[in-house]
Every structure is written in C-alpha cells, then in structure tokens.
C-alpha atoms as a PDB file:
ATOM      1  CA  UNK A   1      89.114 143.822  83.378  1.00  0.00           C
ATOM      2  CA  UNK A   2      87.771 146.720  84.529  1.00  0.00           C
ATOM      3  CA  UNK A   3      87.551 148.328  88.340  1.00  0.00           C
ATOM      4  CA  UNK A   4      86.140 150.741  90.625  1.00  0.00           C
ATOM      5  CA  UNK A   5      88.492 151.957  93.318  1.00  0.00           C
ATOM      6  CA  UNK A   6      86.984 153.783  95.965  1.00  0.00           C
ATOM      7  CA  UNK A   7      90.171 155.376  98.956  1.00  0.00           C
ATOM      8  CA  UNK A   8      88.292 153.535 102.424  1.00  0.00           C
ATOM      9  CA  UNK A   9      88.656 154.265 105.758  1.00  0.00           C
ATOM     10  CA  UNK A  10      86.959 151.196 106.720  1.00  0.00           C
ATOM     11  CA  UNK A  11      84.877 148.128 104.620  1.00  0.00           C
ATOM     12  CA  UNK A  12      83.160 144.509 105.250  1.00  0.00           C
ATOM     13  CA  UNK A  13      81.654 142.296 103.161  1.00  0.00           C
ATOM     14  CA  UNK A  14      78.751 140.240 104.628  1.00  0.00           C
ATOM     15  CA  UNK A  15      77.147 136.970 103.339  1.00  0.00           C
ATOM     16  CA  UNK A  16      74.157 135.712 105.470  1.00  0.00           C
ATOM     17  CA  UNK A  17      74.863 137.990 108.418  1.00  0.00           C
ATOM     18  CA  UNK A  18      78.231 136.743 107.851  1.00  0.00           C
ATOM     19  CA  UNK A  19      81.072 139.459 108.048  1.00  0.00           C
ATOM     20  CA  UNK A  20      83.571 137.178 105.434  1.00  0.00           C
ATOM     21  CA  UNK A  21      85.928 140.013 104.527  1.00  0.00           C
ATOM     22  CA  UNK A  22      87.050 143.040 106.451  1.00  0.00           C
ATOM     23  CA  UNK A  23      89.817 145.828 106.515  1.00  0.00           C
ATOM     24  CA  UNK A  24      90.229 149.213 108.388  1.00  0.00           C
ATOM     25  CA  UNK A  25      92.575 152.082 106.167  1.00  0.00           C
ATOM     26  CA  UNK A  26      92.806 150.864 102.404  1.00  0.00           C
ATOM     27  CA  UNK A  27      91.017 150.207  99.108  1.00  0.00           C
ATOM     28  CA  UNK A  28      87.838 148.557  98.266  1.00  0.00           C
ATOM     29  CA  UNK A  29      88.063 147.121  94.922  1.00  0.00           C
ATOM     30  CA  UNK A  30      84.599 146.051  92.834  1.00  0.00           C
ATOM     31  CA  UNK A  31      86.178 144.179  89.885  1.00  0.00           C
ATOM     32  CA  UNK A  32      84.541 142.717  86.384  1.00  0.00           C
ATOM     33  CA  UNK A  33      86.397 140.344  84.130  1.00  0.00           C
ATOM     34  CA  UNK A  34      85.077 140.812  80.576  1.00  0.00           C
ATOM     35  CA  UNK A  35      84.851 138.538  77.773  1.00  0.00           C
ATOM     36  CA  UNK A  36      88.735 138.358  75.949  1.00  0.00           C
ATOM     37  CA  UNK A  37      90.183 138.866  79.457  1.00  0.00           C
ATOM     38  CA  UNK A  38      92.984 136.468  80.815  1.00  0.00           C
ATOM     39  CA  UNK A  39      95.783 136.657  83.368  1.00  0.00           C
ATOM     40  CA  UNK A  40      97.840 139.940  81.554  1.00  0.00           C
ATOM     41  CA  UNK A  41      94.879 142.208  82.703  1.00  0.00           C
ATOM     42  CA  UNK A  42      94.571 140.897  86.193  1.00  0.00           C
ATOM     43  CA  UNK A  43      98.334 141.344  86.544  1.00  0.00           C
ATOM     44  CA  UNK A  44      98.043 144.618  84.550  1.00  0.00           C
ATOM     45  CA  UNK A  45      95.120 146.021  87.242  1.00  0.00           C
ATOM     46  CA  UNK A  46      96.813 144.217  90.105  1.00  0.00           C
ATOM     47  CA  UNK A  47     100.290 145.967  89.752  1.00  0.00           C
ATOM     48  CA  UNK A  48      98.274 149.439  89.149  1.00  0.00           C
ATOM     49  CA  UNK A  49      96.264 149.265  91.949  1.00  0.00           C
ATOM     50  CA  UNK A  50      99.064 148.423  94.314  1.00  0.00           C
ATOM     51  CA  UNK A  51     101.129 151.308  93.489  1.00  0.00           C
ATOM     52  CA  UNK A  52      98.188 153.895  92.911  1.00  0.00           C
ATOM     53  CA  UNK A  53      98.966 156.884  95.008  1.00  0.00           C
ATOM     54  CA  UNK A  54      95.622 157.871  96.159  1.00  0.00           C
ATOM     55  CA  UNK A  55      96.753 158.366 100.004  1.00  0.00           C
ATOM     56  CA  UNK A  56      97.240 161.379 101.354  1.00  0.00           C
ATOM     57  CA  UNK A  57     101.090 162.012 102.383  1.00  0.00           C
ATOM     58  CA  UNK A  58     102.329 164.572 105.189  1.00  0.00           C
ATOM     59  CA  UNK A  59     101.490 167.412 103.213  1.00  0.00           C
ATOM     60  CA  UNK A  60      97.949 166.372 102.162  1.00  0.00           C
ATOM     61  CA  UNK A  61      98.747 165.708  98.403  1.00  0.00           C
ATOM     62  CA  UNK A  62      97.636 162.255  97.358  1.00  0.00           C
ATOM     63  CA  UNK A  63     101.085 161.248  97.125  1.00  0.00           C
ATOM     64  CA  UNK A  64     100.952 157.715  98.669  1.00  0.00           C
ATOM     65  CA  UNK A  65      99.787 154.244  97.714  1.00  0.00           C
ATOM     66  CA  UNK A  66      98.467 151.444  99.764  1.00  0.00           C
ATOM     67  CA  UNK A  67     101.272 149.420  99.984  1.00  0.00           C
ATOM     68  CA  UNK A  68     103.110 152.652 101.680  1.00  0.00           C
ATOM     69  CA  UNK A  69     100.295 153.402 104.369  1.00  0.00           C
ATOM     70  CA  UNK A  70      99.882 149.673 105.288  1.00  0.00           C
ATOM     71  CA  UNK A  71      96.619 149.085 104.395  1.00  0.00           C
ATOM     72  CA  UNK A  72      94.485 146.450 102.858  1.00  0.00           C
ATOM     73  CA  UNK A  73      92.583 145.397 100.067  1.00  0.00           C
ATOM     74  CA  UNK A  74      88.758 144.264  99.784  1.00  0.00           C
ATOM     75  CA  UNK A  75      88.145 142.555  96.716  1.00  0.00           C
ATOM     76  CA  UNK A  76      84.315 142.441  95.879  1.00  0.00           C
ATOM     77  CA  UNK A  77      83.843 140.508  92.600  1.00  0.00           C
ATOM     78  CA  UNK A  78      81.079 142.881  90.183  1.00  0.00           C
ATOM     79  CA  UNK A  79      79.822 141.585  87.391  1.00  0.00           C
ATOM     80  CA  UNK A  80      77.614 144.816  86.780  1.00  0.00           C
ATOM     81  CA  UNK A  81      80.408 146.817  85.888  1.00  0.00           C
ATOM     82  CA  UNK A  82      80.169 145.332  82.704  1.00  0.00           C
ATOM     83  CA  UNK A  83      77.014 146.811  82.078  1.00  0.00           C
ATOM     84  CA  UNK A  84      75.497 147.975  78.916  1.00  0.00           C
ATOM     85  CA  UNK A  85      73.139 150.717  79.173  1.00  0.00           C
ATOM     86  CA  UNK A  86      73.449 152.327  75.520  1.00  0.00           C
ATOM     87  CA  UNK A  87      69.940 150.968  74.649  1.00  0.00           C
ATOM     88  CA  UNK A  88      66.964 150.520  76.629  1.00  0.00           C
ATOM     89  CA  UNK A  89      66.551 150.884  80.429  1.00  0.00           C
ATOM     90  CA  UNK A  90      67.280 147.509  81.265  1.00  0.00           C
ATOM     91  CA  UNK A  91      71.169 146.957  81.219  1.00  0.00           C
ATOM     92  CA  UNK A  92      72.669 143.783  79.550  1.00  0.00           C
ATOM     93  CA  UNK A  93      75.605 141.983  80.858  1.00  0.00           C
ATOM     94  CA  UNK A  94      76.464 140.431  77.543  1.00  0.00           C
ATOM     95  CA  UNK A  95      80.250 141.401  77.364  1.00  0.00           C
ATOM     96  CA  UNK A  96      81.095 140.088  80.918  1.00  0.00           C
ATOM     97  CA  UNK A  97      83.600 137.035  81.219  1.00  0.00           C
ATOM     98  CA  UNK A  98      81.611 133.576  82.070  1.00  0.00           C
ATOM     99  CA  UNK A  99      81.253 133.221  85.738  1.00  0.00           C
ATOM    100  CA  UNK A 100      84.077 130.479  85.091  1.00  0.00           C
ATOM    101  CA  UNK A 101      86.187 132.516  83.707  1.00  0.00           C
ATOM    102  CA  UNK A 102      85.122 135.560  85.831  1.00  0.00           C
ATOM    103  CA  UNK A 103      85.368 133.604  89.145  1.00  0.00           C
ATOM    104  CA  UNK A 104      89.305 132.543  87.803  1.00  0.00           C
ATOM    105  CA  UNK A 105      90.033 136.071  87.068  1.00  0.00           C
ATOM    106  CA  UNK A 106      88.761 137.066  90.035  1.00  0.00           C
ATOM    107  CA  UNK A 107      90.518 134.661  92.300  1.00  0.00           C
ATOM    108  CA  UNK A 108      93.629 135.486  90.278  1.00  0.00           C
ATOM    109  CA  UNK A 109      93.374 139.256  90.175  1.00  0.00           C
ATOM    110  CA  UNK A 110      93.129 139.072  94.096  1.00  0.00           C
ATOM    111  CA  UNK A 111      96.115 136.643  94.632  1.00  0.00           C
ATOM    112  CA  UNK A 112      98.465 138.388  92.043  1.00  0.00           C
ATOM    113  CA  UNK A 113      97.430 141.506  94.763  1.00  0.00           C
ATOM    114  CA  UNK A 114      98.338 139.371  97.890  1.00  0.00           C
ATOM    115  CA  UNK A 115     101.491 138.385  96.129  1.00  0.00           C
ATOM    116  CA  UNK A 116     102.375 142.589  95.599  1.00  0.00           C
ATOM    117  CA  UNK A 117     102.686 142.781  99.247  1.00  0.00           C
ATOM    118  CA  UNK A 118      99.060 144.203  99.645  1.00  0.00           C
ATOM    119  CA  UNK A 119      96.989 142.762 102.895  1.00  0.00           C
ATOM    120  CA  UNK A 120      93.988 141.084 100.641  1.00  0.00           C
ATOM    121  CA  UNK A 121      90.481 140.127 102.184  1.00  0.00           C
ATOM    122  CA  UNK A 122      87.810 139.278  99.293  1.00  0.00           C
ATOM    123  CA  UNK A 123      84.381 138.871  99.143  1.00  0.00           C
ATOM    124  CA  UNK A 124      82.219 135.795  97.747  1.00  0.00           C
ATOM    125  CA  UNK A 125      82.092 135.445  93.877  1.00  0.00           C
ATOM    126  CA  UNK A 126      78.548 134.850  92.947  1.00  0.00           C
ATOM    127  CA  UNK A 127      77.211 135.314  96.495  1.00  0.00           C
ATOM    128  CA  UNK A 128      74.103 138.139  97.173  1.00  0.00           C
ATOM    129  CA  UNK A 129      76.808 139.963  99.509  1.00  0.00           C
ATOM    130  CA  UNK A 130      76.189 143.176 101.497  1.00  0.00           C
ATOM    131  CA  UNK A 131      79.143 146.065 101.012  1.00  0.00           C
ATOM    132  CA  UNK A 132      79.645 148.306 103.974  1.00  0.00           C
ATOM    133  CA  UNK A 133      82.169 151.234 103.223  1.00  0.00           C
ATOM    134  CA  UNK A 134      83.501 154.512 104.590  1.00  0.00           C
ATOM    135  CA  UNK A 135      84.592 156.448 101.398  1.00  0.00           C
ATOM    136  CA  UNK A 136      87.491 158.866 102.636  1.00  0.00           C
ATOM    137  CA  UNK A 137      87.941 162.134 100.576  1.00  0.00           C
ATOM    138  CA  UNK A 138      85.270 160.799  98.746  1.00  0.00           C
ATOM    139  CA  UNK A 139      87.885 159.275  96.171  1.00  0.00           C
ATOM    140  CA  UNK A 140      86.571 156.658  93.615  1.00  0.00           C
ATOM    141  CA  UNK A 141      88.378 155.647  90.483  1.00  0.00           C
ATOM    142  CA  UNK A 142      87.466 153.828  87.408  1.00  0.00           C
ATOM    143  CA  UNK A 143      90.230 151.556  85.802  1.00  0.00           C
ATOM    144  CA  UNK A 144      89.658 149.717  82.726  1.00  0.00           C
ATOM    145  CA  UNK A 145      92.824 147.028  81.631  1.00  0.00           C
ATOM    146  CA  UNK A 146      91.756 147.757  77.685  1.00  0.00           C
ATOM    147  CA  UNK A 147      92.203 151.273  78.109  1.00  0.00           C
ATOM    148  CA  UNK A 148      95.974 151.170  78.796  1.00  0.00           C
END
C-alpha cells in the first residue's frame, strides 16, 4: 500500500456539498492499495502512521506522533498514487488493487487505525470528493508498505 502523509492543522472531505469527514490538529492520509496487497500492509502502514513522530514537541523538534497530541486521522482513499508515469504523458493505473480489493483495504487500513487509538474520519471510496487541507510546517511524507 502506499501513502501520502501530509502534518494538518485542519481537513474536510466534501461529497456533493457534503462535508462527510472532518478533523482539526492531525494527519490527512491519501492511501492506494496496489495489486499483491492484503491485510499485512494495511496493518504494516496503519501501525507506522500511528506512531510517526511528525508533531512538534515543547522544544520544536518533531518529536511527537498523533496519537500523543490527540489528534485525528482523515483517510482519503487515492487510487492515483499508483500512478505510472515512466512512459508517455498520460499515466496508467495498471498496478492499483481492484476497486474491490482497494475499497477492502481501504476500509481495513482505516479501521486497523481506529483500533490504534487514533480518532479516524474517512472520506468516500470511489466518490468525486473535494479535499480541503491546512498543511502545517509544510510536512508531507511518502510511505510505501513494499519498501519496508
């Protein structure tokens, strides 16, 4: 599975003018499940995230993680992160999971989160949603399970 975590001091997801998902201090997550994936990489990604210390402690070193500030998670399901760009400029999605198996993932990935502790609000899998975010530092990371 693979991830882009971006430190937020605020984030919504809409569907149809529809605010579904919100949080105030805390991660947004955009997550991808990709063909061979199953339940080890959502845990894998799930535990990671959770204890990622990407929050500023009392010194200002990014010495804290989520779970120790009290914030939340947005989970925004993001199939494009799978995309291949190596030939042409039109990128193919050919190594992402099925949405089946994506939308499992997914729903798993952001449960195994919930049941870390973590504050979880999620966004629609498959929906045309509309992301609202206020990066804070700017700090965005890329995690990828098969990299580990």
């Amino acid at each position: 599975m693979r991830a882009v975590i971006q430190r937020v001091s605020e984030a919504s997801v809409t569907v149809d003018q529809e605010v579904i998902g919100k949080i105030d201090a805390g991660l947004l997550v955009l997550v991808c499940a990709m063909q061979g994936d199953d339940e080890a990489q959502a845990d894998y990604l799930a535990k990671k995230i959770a204890k990622l210390r990407i929050f500023q402690d009392e010194v200002g070193k990014m010495n804290r993680s989520v779970t120790d500030i009290a914030g939340a998670v947005l989970v925004i399901s993001q199939f494009t992160l799978a995309a291949e760009t190596h030939r042409g400029n039109r990128p193919g999605f050919s190594t992402a999971a099925s949405p089946t198996e994506g939308n499992a993932l997914y729903t798993y990935f952001a449960d195994q989160l919930a049941s870390l502790g973590v504050p979880v609000q999620r966004g629609s899998f498959g929906a045309d949603m509309k992301v609202r975010l206020l990066n804070d530092g700017p700090v965005t990371i890329w995690m990828d399970s098969a990299e580990r």
